[in-house]
PDB file of N, CA and C in Angstrom:
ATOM      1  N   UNK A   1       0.823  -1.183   0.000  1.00  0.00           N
ATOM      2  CA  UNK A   1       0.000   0.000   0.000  1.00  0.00           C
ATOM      3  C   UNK A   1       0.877   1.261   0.000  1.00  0.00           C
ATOM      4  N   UNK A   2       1.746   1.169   0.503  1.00  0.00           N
ATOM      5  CA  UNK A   2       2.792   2.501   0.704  1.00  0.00           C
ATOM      6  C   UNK A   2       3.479   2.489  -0.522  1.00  0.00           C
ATOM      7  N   UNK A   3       3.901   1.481  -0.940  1.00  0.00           N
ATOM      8  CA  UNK A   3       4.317   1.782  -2.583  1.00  0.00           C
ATOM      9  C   UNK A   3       3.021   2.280  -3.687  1.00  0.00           C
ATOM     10  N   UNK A   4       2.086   1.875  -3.468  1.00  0.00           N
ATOM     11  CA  UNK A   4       1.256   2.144  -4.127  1.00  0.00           C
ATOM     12  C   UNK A   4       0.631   3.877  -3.880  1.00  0.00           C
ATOM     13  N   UNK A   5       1.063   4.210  -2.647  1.00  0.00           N
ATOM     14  CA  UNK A   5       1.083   5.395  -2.153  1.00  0.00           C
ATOM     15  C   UNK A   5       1.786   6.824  -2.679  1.00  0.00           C
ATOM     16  N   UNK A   6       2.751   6.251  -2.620  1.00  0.00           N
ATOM     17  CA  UNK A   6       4.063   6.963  -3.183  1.00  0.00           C
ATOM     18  C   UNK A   6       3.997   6.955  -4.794  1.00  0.00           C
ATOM     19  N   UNK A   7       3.710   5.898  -5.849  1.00  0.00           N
ATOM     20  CA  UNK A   7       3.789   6.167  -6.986  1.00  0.00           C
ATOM     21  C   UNK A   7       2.647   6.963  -7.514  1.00  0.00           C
ATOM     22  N   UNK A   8       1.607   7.196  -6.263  1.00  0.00           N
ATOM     23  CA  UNK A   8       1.262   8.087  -6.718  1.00  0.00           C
ATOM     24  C   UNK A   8       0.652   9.630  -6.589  1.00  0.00           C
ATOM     25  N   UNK A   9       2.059   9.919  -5.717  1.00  0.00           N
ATOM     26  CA  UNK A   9       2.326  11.205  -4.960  1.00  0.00           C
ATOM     27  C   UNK A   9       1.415  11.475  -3.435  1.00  0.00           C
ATOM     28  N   UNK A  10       0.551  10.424  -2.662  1.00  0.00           N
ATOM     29  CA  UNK A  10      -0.150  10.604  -1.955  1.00  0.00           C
ATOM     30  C   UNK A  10       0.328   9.909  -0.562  1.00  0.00           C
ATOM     31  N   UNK A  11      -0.425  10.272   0.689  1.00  0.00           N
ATOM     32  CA  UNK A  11       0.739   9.819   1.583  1.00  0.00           C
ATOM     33  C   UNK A  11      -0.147   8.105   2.341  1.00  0.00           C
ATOM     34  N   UNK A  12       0.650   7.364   2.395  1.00  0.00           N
ATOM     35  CA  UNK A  12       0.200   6.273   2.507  1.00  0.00           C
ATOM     36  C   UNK A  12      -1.253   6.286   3.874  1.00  0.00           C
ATOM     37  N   UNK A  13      -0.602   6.855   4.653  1.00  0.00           N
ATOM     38  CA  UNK A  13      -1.881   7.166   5.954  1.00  0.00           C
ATOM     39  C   UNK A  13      -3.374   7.152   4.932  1.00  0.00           C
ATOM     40  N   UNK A  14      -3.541   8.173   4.080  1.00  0.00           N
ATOM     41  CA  UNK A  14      -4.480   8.717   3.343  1.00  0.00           C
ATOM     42  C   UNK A  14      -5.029   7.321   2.798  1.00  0.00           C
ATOM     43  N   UNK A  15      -4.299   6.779   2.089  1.00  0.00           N
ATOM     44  CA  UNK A  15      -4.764   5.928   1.172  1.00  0.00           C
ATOM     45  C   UNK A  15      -5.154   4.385   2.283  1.00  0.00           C
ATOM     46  N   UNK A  16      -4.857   4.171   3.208  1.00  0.00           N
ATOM     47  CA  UNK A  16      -5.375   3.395   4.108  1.00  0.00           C
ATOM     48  C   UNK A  16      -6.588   3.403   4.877  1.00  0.00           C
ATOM     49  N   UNK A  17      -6.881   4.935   4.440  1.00  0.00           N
ATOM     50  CA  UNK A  17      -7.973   5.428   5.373  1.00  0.00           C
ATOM     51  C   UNK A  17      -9.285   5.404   4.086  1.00  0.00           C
ATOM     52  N   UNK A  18      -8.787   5.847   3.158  1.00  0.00           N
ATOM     53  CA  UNK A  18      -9.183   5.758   2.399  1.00  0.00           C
ATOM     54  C   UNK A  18      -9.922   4.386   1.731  1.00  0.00           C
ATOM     55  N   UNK A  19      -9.118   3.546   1.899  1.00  0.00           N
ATOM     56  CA  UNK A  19      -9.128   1.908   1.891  1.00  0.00           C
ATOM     57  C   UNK A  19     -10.384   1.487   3.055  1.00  0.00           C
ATOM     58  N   UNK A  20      -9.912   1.437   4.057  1.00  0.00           N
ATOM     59  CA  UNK A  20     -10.913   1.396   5.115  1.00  0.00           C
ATOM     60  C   UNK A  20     -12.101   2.200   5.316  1.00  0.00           C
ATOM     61  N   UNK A  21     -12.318   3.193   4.778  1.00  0.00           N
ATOM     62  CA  UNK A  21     -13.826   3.674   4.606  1.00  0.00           C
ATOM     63  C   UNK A  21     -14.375   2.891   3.329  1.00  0.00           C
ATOM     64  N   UNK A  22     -13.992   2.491   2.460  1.00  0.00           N
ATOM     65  CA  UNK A  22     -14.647   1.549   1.445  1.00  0.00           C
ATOM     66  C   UNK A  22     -15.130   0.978   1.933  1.00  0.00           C
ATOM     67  N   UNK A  23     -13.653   0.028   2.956  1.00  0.00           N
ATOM     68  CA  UNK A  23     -14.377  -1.262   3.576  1.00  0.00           C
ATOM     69  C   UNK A  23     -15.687  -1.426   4.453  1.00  0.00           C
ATOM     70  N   UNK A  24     -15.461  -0.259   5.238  1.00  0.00           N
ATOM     71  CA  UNK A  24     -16.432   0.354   6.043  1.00  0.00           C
ATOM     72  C   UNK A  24     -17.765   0.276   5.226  1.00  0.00           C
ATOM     73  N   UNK A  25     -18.423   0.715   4.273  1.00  0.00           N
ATOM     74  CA  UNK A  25     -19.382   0.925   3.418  1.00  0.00           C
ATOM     75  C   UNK A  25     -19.986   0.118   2.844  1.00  0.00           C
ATOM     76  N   UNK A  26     -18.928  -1.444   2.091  1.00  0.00           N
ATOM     77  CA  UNK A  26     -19.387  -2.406   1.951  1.00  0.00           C
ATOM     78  C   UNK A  26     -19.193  -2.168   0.388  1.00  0.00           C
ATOM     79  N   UNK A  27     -18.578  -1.088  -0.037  1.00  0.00           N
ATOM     80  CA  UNK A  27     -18.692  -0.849  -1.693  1.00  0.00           C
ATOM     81  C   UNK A  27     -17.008  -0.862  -1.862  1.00  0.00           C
ATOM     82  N   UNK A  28     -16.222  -2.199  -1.136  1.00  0.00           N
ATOM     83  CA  UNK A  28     -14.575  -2.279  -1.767  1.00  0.00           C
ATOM     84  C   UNK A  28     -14.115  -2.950  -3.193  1.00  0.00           C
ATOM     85  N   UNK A  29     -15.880  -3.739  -3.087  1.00  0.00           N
ATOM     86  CA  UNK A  29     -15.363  -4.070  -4.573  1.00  0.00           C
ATOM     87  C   UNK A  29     -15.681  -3.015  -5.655  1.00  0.00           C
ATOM     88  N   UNK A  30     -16.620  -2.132  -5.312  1.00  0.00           N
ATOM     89  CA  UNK A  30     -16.364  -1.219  -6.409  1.00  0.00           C
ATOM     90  C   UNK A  30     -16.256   0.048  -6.421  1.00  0.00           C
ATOM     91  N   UNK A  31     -15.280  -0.156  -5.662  1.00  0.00           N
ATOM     92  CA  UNK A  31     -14.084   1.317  -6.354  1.00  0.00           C
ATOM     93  C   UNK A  31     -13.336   1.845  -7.187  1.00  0.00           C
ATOM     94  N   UNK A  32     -13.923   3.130  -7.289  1.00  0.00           N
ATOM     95  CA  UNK A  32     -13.307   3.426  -8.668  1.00  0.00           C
ATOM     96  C   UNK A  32     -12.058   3.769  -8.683  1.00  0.00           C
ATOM     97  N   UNK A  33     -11.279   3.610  -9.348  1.00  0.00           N
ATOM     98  CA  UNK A  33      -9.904   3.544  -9.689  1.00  0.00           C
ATOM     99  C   UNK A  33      -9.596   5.147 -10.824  1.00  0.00           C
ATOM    100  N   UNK A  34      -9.613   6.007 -10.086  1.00  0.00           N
ATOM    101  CA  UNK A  34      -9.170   7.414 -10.837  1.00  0.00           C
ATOM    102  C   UNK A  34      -7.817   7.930 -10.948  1.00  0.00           C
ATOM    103  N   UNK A  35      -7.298   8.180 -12.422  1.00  0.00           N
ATOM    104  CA  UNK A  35      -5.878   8.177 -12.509  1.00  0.00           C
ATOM    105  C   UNK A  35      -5.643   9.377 -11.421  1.00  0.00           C
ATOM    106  N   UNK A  36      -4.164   9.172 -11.015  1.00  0.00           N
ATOM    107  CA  UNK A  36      -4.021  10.534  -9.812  1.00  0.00           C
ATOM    108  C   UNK A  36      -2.927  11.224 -11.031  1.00  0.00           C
ATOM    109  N   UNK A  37      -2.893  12.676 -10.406  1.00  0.00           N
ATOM    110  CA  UNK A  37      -2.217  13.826 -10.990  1.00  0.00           C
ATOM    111  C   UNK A  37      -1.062  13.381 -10.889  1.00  0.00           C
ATOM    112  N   UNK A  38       0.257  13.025 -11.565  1.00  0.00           N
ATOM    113  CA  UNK A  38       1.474  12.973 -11.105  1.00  0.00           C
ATOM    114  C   UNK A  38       2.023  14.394 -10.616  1.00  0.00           C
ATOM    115  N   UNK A  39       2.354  14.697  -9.877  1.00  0.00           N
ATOM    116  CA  UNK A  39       3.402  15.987  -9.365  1.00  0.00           C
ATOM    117  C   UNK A  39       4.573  16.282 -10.534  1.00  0.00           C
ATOM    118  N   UNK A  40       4.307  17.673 -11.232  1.00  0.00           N
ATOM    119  CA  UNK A  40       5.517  17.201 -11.751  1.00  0.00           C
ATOM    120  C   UNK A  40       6.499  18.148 -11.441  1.00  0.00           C
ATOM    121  N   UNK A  41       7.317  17.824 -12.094  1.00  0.00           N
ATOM    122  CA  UNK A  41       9.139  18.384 -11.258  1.00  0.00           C
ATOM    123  C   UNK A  41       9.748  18.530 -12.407  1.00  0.00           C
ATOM    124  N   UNK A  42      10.042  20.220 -12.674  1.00  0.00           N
ATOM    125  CA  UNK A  42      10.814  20.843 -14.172  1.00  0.00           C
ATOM    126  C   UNK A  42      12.276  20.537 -13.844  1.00  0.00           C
ATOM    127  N   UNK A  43      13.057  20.103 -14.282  1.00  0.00           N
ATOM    128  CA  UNK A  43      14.716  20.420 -13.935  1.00  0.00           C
ATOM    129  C   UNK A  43      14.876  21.663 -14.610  1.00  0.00           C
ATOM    130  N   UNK A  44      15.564  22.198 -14.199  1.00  0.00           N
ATOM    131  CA  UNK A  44      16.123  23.657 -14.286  1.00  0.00           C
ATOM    132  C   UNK A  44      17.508  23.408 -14.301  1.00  0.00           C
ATOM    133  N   UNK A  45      18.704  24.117 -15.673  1.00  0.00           N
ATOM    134  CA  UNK A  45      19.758  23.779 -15.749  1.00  0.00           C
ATOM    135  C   UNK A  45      20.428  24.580 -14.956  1.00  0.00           C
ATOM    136  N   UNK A  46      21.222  24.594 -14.385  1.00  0.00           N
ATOM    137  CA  UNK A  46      22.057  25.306 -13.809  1.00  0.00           C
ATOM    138  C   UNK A  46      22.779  26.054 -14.683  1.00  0.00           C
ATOM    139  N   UNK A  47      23.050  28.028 -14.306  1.00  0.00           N
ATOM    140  CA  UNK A  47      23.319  28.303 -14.953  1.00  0.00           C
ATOM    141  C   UNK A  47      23.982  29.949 -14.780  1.00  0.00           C
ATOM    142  N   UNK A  48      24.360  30.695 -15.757  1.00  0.00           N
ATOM    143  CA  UNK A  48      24.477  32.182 -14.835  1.00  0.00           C
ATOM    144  C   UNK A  48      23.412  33.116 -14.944  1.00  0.00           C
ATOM    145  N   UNK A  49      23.471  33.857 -13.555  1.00  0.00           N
ATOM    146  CA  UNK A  49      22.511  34.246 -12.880  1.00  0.00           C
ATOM    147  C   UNK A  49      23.283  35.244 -12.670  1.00  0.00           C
ATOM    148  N   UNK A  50      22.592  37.115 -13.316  1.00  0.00           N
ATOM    149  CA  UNK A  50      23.293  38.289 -13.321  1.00  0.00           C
ATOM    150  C   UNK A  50      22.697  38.522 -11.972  1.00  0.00           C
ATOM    151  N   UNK A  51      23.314  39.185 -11.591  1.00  0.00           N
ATOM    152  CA  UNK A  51      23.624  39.964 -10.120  1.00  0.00           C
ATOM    153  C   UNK A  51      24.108  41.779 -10.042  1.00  0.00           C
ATOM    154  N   UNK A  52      23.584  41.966  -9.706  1.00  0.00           N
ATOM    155  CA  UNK A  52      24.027  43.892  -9.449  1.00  0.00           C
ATOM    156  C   UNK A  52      24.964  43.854  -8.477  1.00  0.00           C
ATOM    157  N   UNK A  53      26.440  44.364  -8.916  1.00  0.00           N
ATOM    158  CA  UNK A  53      27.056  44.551  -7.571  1.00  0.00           C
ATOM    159  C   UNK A  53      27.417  45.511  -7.390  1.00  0.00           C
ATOM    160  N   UNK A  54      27.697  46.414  -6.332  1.00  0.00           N
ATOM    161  CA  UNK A  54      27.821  48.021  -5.961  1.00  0.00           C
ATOM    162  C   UNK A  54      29.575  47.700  -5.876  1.00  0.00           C
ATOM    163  N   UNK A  55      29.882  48.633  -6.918  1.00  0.00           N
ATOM    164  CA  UNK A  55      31.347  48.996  -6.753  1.00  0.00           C
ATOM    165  C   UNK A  55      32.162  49.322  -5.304  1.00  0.00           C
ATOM    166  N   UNK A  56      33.187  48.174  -5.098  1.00  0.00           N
ATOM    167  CA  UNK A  56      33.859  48.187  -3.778  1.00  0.00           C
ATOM    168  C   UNK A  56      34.362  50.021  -3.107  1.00  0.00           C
ATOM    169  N   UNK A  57      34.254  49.951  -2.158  1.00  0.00           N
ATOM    170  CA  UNK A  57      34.344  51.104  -1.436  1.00  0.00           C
ATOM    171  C   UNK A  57      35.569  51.349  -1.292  1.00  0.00           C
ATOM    172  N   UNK A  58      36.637  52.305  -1.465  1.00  0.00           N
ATOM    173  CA  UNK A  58      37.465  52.964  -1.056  1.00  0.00           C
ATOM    174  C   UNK A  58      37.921  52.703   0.102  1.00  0.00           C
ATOM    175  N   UNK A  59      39.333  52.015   0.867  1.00  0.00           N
ATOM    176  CA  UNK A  59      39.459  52.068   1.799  1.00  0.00           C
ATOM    177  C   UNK A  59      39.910  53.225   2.533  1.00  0.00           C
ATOM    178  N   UNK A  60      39.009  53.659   3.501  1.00  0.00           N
ATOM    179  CA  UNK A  60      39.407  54.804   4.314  1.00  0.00           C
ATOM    180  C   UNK A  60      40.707  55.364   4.569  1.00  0.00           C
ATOM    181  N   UNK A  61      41.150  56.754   4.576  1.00  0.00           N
ATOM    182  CA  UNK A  61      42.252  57.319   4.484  1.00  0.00           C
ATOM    183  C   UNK A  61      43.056  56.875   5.793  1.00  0.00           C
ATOM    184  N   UNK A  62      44.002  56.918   5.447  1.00  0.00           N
ATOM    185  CA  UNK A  62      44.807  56.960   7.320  1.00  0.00           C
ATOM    186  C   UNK A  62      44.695  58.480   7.791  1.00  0.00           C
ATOM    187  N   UNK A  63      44.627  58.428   8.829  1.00  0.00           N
ATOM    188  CA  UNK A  63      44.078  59.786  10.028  1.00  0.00           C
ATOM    189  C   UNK A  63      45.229  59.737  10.901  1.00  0.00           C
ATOM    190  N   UNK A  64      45.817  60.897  11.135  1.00  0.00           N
ATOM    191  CA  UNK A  64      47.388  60.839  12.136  1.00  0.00           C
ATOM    192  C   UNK A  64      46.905  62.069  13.068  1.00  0.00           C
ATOM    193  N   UNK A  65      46.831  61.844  13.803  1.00  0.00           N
ATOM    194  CA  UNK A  65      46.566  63.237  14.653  1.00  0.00           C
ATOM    195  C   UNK A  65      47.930  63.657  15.836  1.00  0.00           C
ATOM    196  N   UNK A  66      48.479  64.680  15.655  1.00  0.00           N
ATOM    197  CA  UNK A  66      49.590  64.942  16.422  1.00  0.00           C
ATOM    198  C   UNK A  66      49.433  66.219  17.005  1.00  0.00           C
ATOM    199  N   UNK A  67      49.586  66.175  18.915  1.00  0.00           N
ATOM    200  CA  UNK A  67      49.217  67.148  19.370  1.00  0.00           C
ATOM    201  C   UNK A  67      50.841  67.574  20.017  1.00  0.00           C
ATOM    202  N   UNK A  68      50.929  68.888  20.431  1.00  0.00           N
ATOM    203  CA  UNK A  68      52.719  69.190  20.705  1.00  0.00           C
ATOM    204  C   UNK A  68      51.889  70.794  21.485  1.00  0.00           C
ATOM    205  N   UNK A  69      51.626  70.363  23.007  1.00  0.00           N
ATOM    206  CA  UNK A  69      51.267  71.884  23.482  1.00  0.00           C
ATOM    207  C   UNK A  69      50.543  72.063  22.863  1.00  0.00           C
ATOM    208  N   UNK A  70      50.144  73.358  23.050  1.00  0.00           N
ATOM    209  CA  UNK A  70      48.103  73.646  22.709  1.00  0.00           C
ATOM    210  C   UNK A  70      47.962  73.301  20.940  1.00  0.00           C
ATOM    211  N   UNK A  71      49.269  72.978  20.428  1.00  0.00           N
ATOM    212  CA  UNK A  71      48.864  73.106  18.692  1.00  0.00           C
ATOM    213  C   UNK A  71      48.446  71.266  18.534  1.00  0.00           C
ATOM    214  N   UNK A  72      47.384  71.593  17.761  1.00  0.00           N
ATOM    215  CA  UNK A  72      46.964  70.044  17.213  1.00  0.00           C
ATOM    216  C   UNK A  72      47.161  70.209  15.673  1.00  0.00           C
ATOM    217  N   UNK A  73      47.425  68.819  15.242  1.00  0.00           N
ATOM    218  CA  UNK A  73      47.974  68.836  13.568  1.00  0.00           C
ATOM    219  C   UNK A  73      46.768  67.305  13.348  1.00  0.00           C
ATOM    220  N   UNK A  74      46.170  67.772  11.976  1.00  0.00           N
ATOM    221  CA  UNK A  74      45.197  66.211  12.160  1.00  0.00           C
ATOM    222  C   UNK A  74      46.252  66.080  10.339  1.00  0.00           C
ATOM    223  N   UNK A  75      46.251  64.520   9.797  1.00  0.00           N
ATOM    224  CA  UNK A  75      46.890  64.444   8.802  1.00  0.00           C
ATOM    225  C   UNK A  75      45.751  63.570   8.201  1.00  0.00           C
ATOM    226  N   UNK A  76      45.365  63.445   7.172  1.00  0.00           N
ATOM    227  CA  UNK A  76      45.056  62.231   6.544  1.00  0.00           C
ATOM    228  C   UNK A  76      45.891  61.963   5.262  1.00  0.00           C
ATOM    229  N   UNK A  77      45.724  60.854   5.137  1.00  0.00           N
ATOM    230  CA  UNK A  77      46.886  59.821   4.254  1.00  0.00           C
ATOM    231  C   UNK A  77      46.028  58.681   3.468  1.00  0.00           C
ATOM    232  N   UNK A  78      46.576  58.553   2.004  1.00  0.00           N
ATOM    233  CA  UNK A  78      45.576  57.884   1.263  1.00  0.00           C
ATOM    234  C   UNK A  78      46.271  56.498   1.792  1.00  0.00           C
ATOM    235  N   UNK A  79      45.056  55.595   1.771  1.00  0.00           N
ATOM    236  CA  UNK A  79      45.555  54.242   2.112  1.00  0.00           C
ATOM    237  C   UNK A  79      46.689  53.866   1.375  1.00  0.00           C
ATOM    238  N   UNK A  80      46.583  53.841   0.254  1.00  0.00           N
ATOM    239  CA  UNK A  80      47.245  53.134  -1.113  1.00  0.00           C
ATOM    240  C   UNK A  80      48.788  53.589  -1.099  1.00  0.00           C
ATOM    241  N   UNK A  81      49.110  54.651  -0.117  1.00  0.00           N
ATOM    242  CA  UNK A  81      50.185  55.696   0.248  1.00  0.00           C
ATOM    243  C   UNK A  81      50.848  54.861   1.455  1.00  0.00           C
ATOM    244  N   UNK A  82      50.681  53.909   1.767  1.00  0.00           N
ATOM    245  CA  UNK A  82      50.564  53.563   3.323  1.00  0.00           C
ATOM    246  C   UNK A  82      52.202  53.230   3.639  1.00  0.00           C
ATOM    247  N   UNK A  83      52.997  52.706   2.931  1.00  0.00           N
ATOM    248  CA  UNK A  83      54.776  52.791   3.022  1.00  0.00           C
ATOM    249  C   UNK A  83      54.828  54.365   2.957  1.00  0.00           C
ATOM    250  N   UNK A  84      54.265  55.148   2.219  1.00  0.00           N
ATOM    251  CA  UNK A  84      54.960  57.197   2.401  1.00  0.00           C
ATOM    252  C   UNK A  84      54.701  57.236   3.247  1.00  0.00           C
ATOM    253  N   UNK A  85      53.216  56.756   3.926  1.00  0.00           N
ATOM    254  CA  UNK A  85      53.142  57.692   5.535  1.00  0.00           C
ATOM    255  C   UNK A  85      54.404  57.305   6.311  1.00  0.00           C
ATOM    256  N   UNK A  86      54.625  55.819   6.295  1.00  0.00           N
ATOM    257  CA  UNK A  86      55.180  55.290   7.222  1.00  0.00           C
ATOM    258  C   UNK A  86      56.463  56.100   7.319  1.00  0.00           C
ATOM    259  N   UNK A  87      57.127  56.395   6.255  1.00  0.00           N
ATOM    260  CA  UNK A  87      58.444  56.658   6.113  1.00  0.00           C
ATOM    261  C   UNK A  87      58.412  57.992   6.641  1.00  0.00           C
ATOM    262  N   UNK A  88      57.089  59.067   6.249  1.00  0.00           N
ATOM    263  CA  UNK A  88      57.182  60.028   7.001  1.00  0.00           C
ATOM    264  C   UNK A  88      57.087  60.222   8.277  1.00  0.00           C
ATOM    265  N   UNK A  89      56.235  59.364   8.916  1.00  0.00           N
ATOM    266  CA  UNK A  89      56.029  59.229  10.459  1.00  0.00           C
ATOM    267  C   UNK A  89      57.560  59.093  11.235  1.00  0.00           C
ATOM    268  N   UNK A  90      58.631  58.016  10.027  1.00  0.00           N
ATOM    269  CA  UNK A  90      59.880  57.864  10.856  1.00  0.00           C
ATOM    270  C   UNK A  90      60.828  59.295  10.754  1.00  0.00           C
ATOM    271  N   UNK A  91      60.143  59.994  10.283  1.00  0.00           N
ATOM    272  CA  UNK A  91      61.123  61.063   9.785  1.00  0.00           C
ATOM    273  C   UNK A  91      60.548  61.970  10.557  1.00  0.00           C
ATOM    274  N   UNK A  92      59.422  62.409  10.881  1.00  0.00           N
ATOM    275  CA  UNK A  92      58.646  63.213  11.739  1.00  0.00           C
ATOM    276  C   UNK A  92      59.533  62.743  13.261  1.00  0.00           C
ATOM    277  N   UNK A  93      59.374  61.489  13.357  1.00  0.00           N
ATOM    278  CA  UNK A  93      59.431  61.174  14.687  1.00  0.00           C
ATOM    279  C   UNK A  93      61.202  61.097  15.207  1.00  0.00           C
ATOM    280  N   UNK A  94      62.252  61.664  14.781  1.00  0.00           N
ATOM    281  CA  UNK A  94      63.530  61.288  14.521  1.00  0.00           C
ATOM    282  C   UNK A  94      63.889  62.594  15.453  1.00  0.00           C
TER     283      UNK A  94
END
């Protein structure tokens, strides 16, 4: 019954119950036998799938802030610069 269930997309519980109210009724010999819907299932190829992507962001500048007595100095520095700062920081700091 459960194979018979399954081939044809329905869940075996159903079709037992189903079975047994016939029996119940006294009309098992004549039941009608109605083709069932098969379920059907498209395959879909796998495939590419466009996507919007927002152009990567800029990595934030370097920020140096140097205070010496009441004077404050703020610096920013392009990332992409990041060996110049350095070399200047050693030269600042000497």
């Amino acid at each position: 019954m459960a194979a018979v269930a399954m081939a044809n997309g329905i869940n075996a519980n159903l079709l037992r119950r189903w079975v047994h109210e016939a029996e119940m009724r006294g009309d098992a010999d004549q039941v009608q036998v109605l083709p069932a819907a098969r379920p059907t299932v498209r395959a879909t190829a796998a495939g590419f799938v466009p996507m919007a992507l927002h152009a990567p962001s800029p990595p934030p500048d370097i920020r140096i802030e140097l205070r010496r007595g009441a004077t404050a100095i703020t610096v920013a520095w392009p990332t992409q610069a990041a060996s110049e700062c350095a070399a200047w920081m050693r030269e600042l700091l000497r």
